[in-house]
Protein backbone atom coordinates (compact mmCIF):
# COMPACT_ATOMS: atom_id res chain seq x y z
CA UNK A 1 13.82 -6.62 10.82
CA UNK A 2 12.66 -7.06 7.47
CA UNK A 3 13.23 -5.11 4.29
CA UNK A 4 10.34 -4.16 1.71
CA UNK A 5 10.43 -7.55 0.06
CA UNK A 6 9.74 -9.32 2.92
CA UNK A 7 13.28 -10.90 3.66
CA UNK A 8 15.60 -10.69 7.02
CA UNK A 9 17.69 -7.77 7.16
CA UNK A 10 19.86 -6.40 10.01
CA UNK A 11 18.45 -3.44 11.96
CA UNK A 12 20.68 -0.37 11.88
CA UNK A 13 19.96 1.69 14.94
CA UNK A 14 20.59 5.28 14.45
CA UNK A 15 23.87 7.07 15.80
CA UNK A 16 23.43 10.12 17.53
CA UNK A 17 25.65 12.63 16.27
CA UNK A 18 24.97 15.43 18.90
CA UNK A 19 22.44 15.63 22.02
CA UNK A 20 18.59 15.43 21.32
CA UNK A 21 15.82 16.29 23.67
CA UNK A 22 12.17 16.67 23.19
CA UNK A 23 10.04 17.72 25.82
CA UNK A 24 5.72 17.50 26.18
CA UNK A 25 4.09 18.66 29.66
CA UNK A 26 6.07 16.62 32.87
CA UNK A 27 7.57 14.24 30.27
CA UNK A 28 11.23 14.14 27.90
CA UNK A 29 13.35 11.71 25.73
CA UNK A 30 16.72 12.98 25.47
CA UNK A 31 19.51 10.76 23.50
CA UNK A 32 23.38 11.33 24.02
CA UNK A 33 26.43 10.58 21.62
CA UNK A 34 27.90 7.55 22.84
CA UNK A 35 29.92 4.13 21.71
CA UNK A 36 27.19 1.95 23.56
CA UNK A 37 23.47 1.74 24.64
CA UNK A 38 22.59 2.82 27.69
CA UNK A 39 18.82 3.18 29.27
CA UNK A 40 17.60 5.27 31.60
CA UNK A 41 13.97 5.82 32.50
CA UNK A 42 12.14 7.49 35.56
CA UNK A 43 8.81 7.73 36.73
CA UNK A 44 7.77 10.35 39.40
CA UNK A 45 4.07 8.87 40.09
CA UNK A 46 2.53 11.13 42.94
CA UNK A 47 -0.81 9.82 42.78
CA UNK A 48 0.04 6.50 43.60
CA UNK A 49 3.18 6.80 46.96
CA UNK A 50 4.26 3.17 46.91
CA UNK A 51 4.96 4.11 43.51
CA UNK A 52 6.40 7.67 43.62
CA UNK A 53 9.60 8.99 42.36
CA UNK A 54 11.91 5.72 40.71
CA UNK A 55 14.64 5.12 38.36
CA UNK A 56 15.96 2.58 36.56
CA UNK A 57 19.38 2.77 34.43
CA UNK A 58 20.88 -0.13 32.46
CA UNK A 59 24.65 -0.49 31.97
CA UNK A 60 25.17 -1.60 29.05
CA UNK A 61 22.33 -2.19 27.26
CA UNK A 62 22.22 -5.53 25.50
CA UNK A 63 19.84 -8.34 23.49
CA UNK A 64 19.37 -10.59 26.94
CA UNK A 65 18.61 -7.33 28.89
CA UNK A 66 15.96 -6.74 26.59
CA UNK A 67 14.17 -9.44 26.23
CA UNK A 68 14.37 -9.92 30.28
CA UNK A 69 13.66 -6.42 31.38
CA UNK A 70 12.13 -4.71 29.14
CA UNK A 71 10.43 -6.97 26.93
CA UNK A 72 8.11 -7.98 29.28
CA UNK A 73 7.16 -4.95 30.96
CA UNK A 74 3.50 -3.43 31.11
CA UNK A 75 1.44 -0.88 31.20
CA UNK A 76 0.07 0.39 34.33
CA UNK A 77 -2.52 3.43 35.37
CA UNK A 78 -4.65 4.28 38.12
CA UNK A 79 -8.26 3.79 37.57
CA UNK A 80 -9.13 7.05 37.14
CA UNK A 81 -6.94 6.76 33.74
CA UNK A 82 -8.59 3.73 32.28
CA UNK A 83 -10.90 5.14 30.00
CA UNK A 84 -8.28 7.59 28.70
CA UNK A 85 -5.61 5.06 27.75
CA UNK A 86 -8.61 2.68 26.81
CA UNK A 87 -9.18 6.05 24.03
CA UNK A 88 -5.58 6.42 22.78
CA UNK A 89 -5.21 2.46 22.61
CA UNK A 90 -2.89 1.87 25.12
CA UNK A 91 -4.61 -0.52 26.71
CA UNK A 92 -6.53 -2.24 23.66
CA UNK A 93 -6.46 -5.97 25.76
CA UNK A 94 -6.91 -4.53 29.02
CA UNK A 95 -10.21 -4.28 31.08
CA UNK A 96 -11.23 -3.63 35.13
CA UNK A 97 -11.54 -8.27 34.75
CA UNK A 98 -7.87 -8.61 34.09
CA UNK A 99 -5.83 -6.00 35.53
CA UNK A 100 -4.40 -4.58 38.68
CA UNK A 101 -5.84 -1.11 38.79
C-alpha cells in the first residue's frame, strides 16, 4: 500500500467488531469477529450443471494462499452474459477470441 505521498506504508485491514451482512438479489458478503482470516465463497451456478452448487473455504487465510489461489483466479460467464459484463466492465480484456465461454 501506499500513503498520499506516494511512499510504502503497511495496509491495516479493518477489524470487525460485530457481524456484518449485506445482501443484493441471490447474492451476500457477511464478515464475522474473529483473531484470523478466514475465506469462504460459494457459487450455486444452475445454468451451467458441471458447474452448479460449490464451495470453497480457506483455513487460515494467508499471503502465499493469496497469491496462489486467489490471485490468479478469473472471471467466468455464460455467453448469454457477455455483453452485460462487457457493459459494467468486468470483462474490459475479454472477447468471444480469447475466452472459454
Amino acid at each position: 500500500a501506499t500513503d498520499e505521498n506516494g511512499d510504502s506504508c503497511e495496509k491495516m485491514a479493518p477489524f470487525v467488531e460485530e457481524p456484518v451482512h449485506v445482501r443484493r438479489n441471490d447474492s451476500f458478503v457477511a464478515a464475522f469477529p474473529s483473531t484470523e482470516i478466514h475465506f469462504t465463497c460459494g457459487i450455486n451456478f444452475r445454468k451451467v450443471p458441471p458447474i452448479g452448487c460449490q464451495w470453497f473455504f480457506s483455513h487460515p487465510f494467508n499471503r502465499s494462499f493469496y497469491a496462489t489461489e486467489i490471485a490468479s483466479s478469473r472471471t467466468f460467464c455464460v455467453y448469454e452474459e457477455v455483453e452485460q459484463m462487457r457493459d459494467m466492465g468486468l470483462i474490459k480484456g475479454g472477447s468471444l477470441e480469447n475466452a472459454i465461454v
